[in-house]
C-alpha atoms as a PDB file:
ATOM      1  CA  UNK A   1       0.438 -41.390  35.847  1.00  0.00           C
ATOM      2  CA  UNK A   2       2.788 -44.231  36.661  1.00  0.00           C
ATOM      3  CA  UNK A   3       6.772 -44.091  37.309  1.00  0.00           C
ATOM      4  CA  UNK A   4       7.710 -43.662  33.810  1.00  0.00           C
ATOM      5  CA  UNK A   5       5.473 -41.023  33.123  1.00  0.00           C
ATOM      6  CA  UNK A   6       6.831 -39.143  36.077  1.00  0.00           C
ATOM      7  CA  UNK A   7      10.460 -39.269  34.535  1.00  0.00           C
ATOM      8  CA  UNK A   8       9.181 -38.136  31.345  1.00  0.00           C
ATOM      9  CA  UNK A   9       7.093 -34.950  32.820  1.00  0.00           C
ATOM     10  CA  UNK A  10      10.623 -34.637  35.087  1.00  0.00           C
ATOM     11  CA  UNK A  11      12.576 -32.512  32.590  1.00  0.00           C
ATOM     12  CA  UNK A  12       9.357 -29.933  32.092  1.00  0.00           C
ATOM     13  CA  UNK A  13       8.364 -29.996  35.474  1.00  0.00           C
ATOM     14  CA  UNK A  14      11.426 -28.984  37.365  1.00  0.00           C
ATOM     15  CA  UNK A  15      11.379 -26.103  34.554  1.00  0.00           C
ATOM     16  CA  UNK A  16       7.833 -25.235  35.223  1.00  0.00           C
ATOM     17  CA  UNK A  17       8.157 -25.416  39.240  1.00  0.00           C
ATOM     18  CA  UNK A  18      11.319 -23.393  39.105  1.00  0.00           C
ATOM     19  CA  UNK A  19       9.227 -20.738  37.143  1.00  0.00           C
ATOM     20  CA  UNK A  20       6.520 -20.790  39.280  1.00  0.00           C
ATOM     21  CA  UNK A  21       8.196 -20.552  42.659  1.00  0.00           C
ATOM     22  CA  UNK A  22      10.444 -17.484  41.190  1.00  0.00           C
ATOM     23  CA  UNK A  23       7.015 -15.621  39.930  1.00  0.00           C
ATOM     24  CA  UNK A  24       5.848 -16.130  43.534  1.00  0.00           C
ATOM     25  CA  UNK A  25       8.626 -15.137  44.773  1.00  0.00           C
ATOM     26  CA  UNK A  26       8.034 -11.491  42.865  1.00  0.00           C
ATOM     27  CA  UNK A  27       6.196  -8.559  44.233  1.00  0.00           C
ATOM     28  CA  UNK A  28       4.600  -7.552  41.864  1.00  0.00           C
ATOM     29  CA  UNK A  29       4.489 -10.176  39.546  1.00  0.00           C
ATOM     30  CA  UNK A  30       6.629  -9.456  36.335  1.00  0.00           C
ATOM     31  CA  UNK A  31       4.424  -6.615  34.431  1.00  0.00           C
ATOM     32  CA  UNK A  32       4.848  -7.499  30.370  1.00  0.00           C
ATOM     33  CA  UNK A  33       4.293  -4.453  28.414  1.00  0.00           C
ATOM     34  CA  UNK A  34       1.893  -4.100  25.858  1.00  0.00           C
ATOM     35  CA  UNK A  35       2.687  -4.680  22.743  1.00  0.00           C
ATOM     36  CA  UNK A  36       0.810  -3.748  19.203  1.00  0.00           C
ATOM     37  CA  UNK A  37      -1.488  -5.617  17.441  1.00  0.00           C
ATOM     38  CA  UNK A  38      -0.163  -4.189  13.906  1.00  0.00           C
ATOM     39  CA  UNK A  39       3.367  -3.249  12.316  1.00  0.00           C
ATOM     40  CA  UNK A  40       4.941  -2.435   9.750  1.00  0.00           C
ATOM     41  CA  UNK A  41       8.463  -3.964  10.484  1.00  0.00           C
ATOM     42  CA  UNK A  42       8.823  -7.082  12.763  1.00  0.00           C
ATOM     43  CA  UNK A  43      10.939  -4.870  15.001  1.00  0.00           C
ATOM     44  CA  UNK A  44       8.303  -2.635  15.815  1.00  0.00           C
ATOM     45  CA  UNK A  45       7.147  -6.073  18.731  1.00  0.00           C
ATOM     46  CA  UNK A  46      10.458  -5.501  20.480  1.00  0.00           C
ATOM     47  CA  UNK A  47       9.774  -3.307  23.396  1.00  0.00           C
ATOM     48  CA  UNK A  48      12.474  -0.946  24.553  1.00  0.00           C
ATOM     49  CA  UNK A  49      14.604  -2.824  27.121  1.00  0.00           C
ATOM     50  CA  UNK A  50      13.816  -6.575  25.425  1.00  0.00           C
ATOM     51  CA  UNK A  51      15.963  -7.874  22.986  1.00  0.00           C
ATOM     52  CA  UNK A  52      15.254 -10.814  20.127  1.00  0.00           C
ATOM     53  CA  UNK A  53      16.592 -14.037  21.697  1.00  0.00           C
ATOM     54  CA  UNK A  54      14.908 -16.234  18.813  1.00  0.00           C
ATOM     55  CA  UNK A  55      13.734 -15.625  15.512  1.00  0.00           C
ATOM     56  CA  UNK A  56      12.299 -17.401  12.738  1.00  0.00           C
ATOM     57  CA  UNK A  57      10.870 -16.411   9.421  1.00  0.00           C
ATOM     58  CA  UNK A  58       8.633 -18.642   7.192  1.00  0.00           C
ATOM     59  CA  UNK A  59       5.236 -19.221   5.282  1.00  0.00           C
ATOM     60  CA  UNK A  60       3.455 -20.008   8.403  1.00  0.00           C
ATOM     61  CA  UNK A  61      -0.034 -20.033   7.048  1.00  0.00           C
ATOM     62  CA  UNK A  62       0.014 -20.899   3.800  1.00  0.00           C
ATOM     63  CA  UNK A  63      -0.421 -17.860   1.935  1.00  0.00           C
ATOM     64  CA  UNK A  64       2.966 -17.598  -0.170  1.00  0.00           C
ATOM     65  CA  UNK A  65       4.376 -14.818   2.400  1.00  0.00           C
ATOM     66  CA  UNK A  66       6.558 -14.952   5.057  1.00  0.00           C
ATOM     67  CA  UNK A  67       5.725 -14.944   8.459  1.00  0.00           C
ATOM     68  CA  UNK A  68       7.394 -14.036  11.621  1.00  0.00           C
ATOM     69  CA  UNK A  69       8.283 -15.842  15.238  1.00  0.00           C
ATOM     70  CA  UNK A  70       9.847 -14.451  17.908  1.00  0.00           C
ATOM     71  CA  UNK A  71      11.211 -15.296  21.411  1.00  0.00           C
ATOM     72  CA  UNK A  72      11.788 -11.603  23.503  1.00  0.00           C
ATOM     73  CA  UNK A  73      13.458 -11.429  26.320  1.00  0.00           C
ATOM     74  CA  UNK A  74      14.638  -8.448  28.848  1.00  0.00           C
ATOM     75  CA  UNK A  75      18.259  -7.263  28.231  1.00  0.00           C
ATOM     76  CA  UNK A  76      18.700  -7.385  31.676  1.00  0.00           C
ATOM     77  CA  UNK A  77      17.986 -10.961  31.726  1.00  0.00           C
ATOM     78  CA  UNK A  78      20.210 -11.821  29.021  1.00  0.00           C
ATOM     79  CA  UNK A  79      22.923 -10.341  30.885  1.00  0.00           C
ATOM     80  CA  UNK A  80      22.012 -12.179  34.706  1.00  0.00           C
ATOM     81  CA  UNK A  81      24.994 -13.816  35.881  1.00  0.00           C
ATOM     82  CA  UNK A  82      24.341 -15.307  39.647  1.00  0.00           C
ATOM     83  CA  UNK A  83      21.602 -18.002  40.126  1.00  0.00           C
ATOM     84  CA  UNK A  84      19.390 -15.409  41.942  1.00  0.00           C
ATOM     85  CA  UNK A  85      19.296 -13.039  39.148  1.00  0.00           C
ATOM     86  CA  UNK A  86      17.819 -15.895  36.989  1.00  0.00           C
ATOM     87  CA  UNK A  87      15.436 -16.958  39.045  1.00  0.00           C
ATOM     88  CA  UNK A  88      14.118 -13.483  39.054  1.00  0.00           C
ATOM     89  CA  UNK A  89      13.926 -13.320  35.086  1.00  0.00           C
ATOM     90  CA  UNK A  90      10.610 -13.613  32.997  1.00  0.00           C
ATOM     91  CA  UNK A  91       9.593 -15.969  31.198  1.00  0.00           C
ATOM     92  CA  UNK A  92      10.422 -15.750  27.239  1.00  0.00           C
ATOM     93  CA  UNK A  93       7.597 -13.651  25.552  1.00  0.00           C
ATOM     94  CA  UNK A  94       6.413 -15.697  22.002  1.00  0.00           C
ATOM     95  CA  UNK A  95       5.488 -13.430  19.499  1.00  0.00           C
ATOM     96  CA  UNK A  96       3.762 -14.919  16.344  1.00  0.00           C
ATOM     97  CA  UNK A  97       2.653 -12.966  13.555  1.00  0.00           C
ATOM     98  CA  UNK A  98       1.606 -13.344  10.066  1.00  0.00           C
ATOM     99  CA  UNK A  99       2.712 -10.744   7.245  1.00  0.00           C
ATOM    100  CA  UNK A 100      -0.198  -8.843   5.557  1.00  0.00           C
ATOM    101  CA  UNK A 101      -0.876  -8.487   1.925  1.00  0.00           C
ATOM    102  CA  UNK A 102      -0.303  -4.858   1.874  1.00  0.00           C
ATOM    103  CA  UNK A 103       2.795  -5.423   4.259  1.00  0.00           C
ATOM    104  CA  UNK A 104       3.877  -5.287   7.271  1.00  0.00           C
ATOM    105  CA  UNK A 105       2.524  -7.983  10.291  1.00  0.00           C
ATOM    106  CA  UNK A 106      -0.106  -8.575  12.181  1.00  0.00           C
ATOM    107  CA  UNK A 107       0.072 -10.030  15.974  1.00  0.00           C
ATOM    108  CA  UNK A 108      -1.414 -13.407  15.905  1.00  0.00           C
ATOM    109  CA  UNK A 109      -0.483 -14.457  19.244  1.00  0.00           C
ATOM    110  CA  UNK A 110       1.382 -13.542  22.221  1.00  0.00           C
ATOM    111  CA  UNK A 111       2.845 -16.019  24.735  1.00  0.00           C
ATOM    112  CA  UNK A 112       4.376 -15.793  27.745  1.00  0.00           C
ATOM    113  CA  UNK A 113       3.862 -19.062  29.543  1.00  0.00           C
ATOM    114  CA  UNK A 114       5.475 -21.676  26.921  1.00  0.00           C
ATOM    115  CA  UNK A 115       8.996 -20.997  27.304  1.00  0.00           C
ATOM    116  CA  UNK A 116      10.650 -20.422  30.322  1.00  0.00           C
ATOM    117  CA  UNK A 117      13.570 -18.385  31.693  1.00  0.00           C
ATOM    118  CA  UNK A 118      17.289 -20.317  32.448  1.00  0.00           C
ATOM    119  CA  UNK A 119      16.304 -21.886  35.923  1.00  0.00           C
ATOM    120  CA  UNK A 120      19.392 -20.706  37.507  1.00  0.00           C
ATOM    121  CA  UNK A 121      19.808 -24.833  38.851  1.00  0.00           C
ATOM    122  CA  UNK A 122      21.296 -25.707  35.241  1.00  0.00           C
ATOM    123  CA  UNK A 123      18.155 -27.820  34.486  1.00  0.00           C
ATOM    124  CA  UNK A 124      17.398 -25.804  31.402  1.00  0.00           C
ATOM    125  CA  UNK A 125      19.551 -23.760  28.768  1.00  0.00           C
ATOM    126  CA  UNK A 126      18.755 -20.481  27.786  1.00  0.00           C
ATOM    127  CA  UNK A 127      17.127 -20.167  24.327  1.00  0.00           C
ATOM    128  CA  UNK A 128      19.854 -20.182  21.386  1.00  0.00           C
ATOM    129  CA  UNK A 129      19.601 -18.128  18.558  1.00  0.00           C
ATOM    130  CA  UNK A 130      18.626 -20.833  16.040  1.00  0.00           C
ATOM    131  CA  UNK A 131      16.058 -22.707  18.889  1.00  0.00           C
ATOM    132  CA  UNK A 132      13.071 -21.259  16.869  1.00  0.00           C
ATOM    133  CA  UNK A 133      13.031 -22.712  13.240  1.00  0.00           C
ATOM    134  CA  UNK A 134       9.976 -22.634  10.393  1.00  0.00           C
ATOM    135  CA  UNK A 135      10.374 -26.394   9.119  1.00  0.00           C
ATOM    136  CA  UNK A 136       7.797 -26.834   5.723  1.00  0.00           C
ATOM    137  CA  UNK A 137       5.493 -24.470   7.274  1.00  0.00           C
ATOM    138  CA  UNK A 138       5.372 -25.520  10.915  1.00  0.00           C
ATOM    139  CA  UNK A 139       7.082 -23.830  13.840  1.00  0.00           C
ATOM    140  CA  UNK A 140       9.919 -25.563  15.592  1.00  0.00           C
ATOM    141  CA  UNK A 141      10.435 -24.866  19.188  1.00  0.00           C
ATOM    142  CA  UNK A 142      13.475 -26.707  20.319  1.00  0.00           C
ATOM    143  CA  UNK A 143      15.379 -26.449  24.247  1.00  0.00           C
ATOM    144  CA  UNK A 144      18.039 -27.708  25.975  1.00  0.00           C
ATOM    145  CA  UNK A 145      18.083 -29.571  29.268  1.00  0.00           C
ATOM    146  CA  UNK A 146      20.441 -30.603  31.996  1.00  0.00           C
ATOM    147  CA  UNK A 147      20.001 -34.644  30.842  1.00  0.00           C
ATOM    148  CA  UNK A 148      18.208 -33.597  27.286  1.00  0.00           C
ATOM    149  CA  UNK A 149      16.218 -31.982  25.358  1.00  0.00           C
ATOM    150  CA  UNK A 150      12.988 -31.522  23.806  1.00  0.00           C
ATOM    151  CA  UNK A 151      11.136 -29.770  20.560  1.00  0.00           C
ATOM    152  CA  UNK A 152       7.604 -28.452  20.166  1.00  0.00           C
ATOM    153  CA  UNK A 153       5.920 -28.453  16.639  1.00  0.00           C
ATOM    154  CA  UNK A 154       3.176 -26.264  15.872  1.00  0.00           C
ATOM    155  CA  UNK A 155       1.265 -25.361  12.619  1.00  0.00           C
ATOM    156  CA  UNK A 156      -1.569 -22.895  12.026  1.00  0.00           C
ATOM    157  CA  UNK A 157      -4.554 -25.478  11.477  1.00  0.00           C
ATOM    158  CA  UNK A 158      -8.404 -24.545  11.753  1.00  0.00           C
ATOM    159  CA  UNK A 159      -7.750 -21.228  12.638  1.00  0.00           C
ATOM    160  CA  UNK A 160      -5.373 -21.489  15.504  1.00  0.00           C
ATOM    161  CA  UNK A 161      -1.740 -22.236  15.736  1.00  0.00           C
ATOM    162  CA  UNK A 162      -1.825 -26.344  17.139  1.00  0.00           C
ATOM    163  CA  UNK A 163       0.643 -28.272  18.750  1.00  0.00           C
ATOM    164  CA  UNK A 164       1.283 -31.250  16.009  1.00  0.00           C
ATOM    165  CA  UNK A 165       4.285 -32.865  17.221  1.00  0.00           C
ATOM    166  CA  UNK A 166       6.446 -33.300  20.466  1.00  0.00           C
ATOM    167  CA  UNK A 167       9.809 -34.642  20.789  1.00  0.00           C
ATOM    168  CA  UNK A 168      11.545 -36.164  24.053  1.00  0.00           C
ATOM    169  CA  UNK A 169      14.955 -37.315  24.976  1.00  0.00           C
ATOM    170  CA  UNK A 170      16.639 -37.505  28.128  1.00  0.00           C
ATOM    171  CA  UNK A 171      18.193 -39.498  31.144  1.00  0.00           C
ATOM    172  CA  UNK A 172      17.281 -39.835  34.616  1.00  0.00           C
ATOM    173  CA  UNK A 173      21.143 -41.910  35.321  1.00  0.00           C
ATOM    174  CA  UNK A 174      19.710 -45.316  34.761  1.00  0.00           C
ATOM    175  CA  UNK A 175      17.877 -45.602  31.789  1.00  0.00           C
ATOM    176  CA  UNK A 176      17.760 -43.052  28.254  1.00  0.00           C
ATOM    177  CA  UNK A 177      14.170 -42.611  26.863  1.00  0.00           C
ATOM    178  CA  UNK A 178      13.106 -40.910  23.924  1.00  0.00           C
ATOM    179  CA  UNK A 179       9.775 -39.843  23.127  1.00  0.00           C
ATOM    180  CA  UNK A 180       7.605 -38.579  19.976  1.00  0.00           C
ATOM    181  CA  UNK A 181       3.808 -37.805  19.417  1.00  0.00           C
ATOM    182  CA  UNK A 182       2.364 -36.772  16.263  1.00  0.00           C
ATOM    183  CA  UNK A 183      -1.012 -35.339  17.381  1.00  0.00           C
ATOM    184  CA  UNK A 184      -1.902 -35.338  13.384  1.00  0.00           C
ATOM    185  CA  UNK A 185      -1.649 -39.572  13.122  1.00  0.00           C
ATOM    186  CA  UNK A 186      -2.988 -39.844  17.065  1.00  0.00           C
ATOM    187  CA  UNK A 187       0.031 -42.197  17.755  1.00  0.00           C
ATOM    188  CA  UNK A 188       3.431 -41.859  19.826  1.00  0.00           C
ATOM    189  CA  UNK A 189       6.489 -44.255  20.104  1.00  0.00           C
ATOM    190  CA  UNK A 190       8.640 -44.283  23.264  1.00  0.00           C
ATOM    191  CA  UNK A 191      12.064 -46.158  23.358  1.00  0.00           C
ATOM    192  CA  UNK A 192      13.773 -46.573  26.496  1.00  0.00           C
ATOM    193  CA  UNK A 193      17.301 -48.404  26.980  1.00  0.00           C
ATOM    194  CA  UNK A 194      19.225 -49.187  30.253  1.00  0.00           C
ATOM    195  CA  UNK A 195      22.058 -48.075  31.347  1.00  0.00           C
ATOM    196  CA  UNK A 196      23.605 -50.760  33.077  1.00  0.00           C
ATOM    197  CA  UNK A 197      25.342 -54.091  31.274  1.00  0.00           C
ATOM    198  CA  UNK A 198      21.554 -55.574  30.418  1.00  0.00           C
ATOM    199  CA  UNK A 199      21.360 -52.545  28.012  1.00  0.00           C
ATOM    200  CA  UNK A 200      17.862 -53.722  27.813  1.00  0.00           C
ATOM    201  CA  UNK A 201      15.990 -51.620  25.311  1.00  0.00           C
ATOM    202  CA  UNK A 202      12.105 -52.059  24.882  1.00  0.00           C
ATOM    203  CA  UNK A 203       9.726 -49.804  22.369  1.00  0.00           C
ATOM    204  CA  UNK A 204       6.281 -49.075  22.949  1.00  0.00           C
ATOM    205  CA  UNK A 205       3.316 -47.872  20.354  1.00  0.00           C
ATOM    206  CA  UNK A 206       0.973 -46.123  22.588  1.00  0.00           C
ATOM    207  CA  UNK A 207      -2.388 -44.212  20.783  1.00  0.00           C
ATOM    208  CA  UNK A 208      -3.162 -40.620  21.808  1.00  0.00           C
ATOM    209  CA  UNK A 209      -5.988 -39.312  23.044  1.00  0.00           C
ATOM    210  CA  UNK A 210      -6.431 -35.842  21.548  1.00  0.00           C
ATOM    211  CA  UNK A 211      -6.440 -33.967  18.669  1.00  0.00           C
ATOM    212  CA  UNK A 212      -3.646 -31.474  18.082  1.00  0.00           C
ATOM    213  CA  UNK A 213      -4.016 -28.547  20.930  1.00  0.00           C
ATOM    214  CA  UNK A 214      -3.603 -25.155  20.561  1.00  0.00           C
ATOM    215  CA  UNK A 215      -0.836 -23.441  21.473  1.00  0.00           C
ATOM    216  CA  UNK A 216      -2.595 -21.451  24.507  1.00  0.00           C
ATOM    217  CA  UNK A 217      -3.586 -25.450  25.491  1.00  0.00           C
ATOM    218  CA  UNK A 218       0.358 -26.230  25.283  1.00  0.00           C
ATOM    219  CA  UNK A 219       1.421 -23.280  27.376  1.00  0.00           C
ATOM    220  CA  UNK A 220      -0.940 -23.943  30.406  1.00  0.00           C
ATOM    221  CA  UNK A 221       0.297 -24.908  33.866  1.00  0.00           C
ATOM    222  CA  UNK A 222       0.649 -28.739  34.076  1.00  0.00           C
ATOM    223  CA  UNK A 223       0.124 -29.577  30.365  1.00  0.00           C
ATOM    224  CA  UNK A 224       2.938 -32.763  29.764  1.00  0.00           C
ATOM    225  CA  UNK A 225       2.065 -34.515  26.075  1.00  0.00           C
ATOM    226  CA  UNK A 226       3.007 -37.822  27.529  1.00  0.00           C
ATOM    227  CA  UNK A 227      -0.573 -37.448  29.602  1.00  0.00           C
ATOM    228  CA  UNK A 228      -2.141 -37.884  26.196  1.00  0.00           C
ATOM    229  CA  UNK A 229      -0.978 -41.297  25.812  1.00  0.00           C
ATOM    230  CA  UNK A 230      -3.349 -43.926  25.925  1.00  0.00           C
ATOM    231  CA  UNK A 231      -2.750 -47.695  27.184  1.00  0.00           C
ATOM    232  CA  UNK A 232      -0.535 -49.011  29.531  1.00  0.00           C
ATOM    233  CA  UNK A 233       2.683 -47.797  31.088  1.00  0.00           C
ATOM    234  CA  UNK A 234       5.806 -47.412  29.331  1.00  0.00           C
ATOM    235  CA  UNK A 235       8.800 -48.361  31.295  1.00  0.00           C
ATOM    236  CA  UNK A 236      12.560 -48.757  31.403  1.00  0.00           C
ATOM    237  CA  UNK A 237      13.699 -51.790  33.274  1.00  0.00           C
ATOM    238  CA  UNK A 238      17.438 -51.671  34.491  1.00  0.00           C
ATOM    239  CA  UNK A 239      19.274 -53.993  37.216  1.00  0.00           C
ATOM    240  CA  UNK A 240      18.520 -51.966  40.597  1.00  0.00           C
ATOM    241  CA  UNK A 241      14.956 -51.942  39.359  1.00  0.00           C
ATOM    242  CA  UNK A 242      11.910 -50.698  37.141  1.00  0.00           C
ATOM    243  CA  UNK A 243      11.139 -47.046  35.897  1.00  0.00           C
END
C-alpha cells in the first residue's frame, strides 16, 4: 500500500488499534451475552444492562415486511465520562434481523467487531441515534471522525448481508480526500484537493478487485476497502510535498 493508501486506512485504523489495545488491555476479555435466535418483539435482543444506541427499520430482504437493525451498547458505556472509562467499553453489538411471516424476528446476524466503541482520543464519535438508516432496501452504517467521516452500505444479496458501497472523507491537515466504491459496478473514484494556495485537486478512476463482501468479511481485523483498489496509487500533491 503506498502513502495515500495509508492516509485513507488512517481514520479506521487508529479506531481499530485503539479497540484492540483496550480489549488487550481487559482481563477477561469483554464477555457478550447471548442473545436469542427468535422474538417476538425487536426488544426482546436488548439484554438487560444494554441499551439501543441505533436503530433502523426497513424491507431489508425483499419480502414486503419490515426488518430490523440494531446497534446495542452497555448503559454503562453510554454513560463513561473520563478517557479511561472509554477505552474500557465494548465494541457496539450489530443486531440484524428479518421479520417472519407469522411475526415477530428472526436473528440473522450478530456483530460485534464492525463498529467500535468512542476511542476516548476523540478520533471517533459515538454512534448517533439516526447513524443506522435502511436506504431502498440497503443498510446504511454511517460514523463520525476526528477529520471525517465514513458510511458502510450493505444489502442482503445471495444469501448473506454484502458490503455494496463505502464512502470516505477526511483530512490529514494538508490535503481533503474523498473516497467511494461501489462493489456492485467493481469501480471507485477518489478526489483529493490541497490545502495550501495550489488547491491542486486531481480525480482518479481506479477498478476493484472483489465482489461485494459479506458483512463478517467487512468486520474482520485489517479489512480497509481502499485495499480493493486496483491500479496505481492515488495521491494528493500539496507544496511541502506528495501524499
Amino acid at each position: 500500500m503506498g502513502q495515500l493508501g495509508r492516509f485513507l486506512a488512517l481514520g479506521l485504523g487508529l479506531v481499530r488499534a485503539a479497540s484492540a489495545a483496550a480489549q488487550d488491555a481487559e482481563d477477561p476479555p469483554f464477555n457478550y451475552p447471548s442473545i436469542p435466535r427468535a422474538v417476538a418483539n425487536a426488544e426482546e435482543f436488548v439484554s438487560p444492562g444494554w441499551l439501543i444506541a441505533s436503530k433502523a427499520e426497513g424491507d431489508l430482504n425483499r419480502d414486503g415486511r419490515a426488518d430490523v437493525a440494531m446497534a446495542l451498547w452497555t448503559e454503562q458505556a453510554a454513560q463513561a465520562k473520563t478517557r479511561e472509562e472509554m477505552l474500557e467499553a465494548p465494541s457496539y453489538r450489530l443486531v440484524i434481523a428479518f421479520s417472519e411471516p407469522k411475526g415477530g424476528y428472526r436473528l440473522v446476524t450478530d456483530i460485534k467487531s464492525l463498529l467500535e466503541a468512542p476511542d476516548g482520543w476523540g478520533n471517533l464519535d459515538p454512534l448517533a441515534a439516526d447513524d443506522l438508516r435502511v436506504v431502498r432496501g440497503s443498510l446504511d452504517i454511517s460514523r463520525q471522525l476526528l477529520r471525517g467521516h465514513y458510511r458502510y452500505r450493505f444489502r442482503w444479496t445471495n444469501g448473506a448481508i454484502r458490503m455494496i458501497g463505502y464512502d470516505y472523507g477526511g483530512s490529514n491537515g494538508h490535503c481533503v480526500t474523498v473516497t467511494s466504491i461501489n462493489y456492485l459496478t467493481r469501480k471507485a473514484v477518489v478526489e483529493t484537493e490541497a490545502l495550501d494556495e495550489t488547491g491542486e485537486a486531481r480525480r482518479f478512476v481506479r477498478r476493484i478487485k472483489k465482489p461485494p463482501v459479506s458483512i463478517e468479511e467487512a468486520s474482520a481485523e485489517g479489512f480497509y476497502p481502499e485495499r480493493d483498489m486496483a491500479g496505481p496509487d492515488t495521491y494528493c500533491a500539496y507544496r511541502g510535498g506528495r501524499l
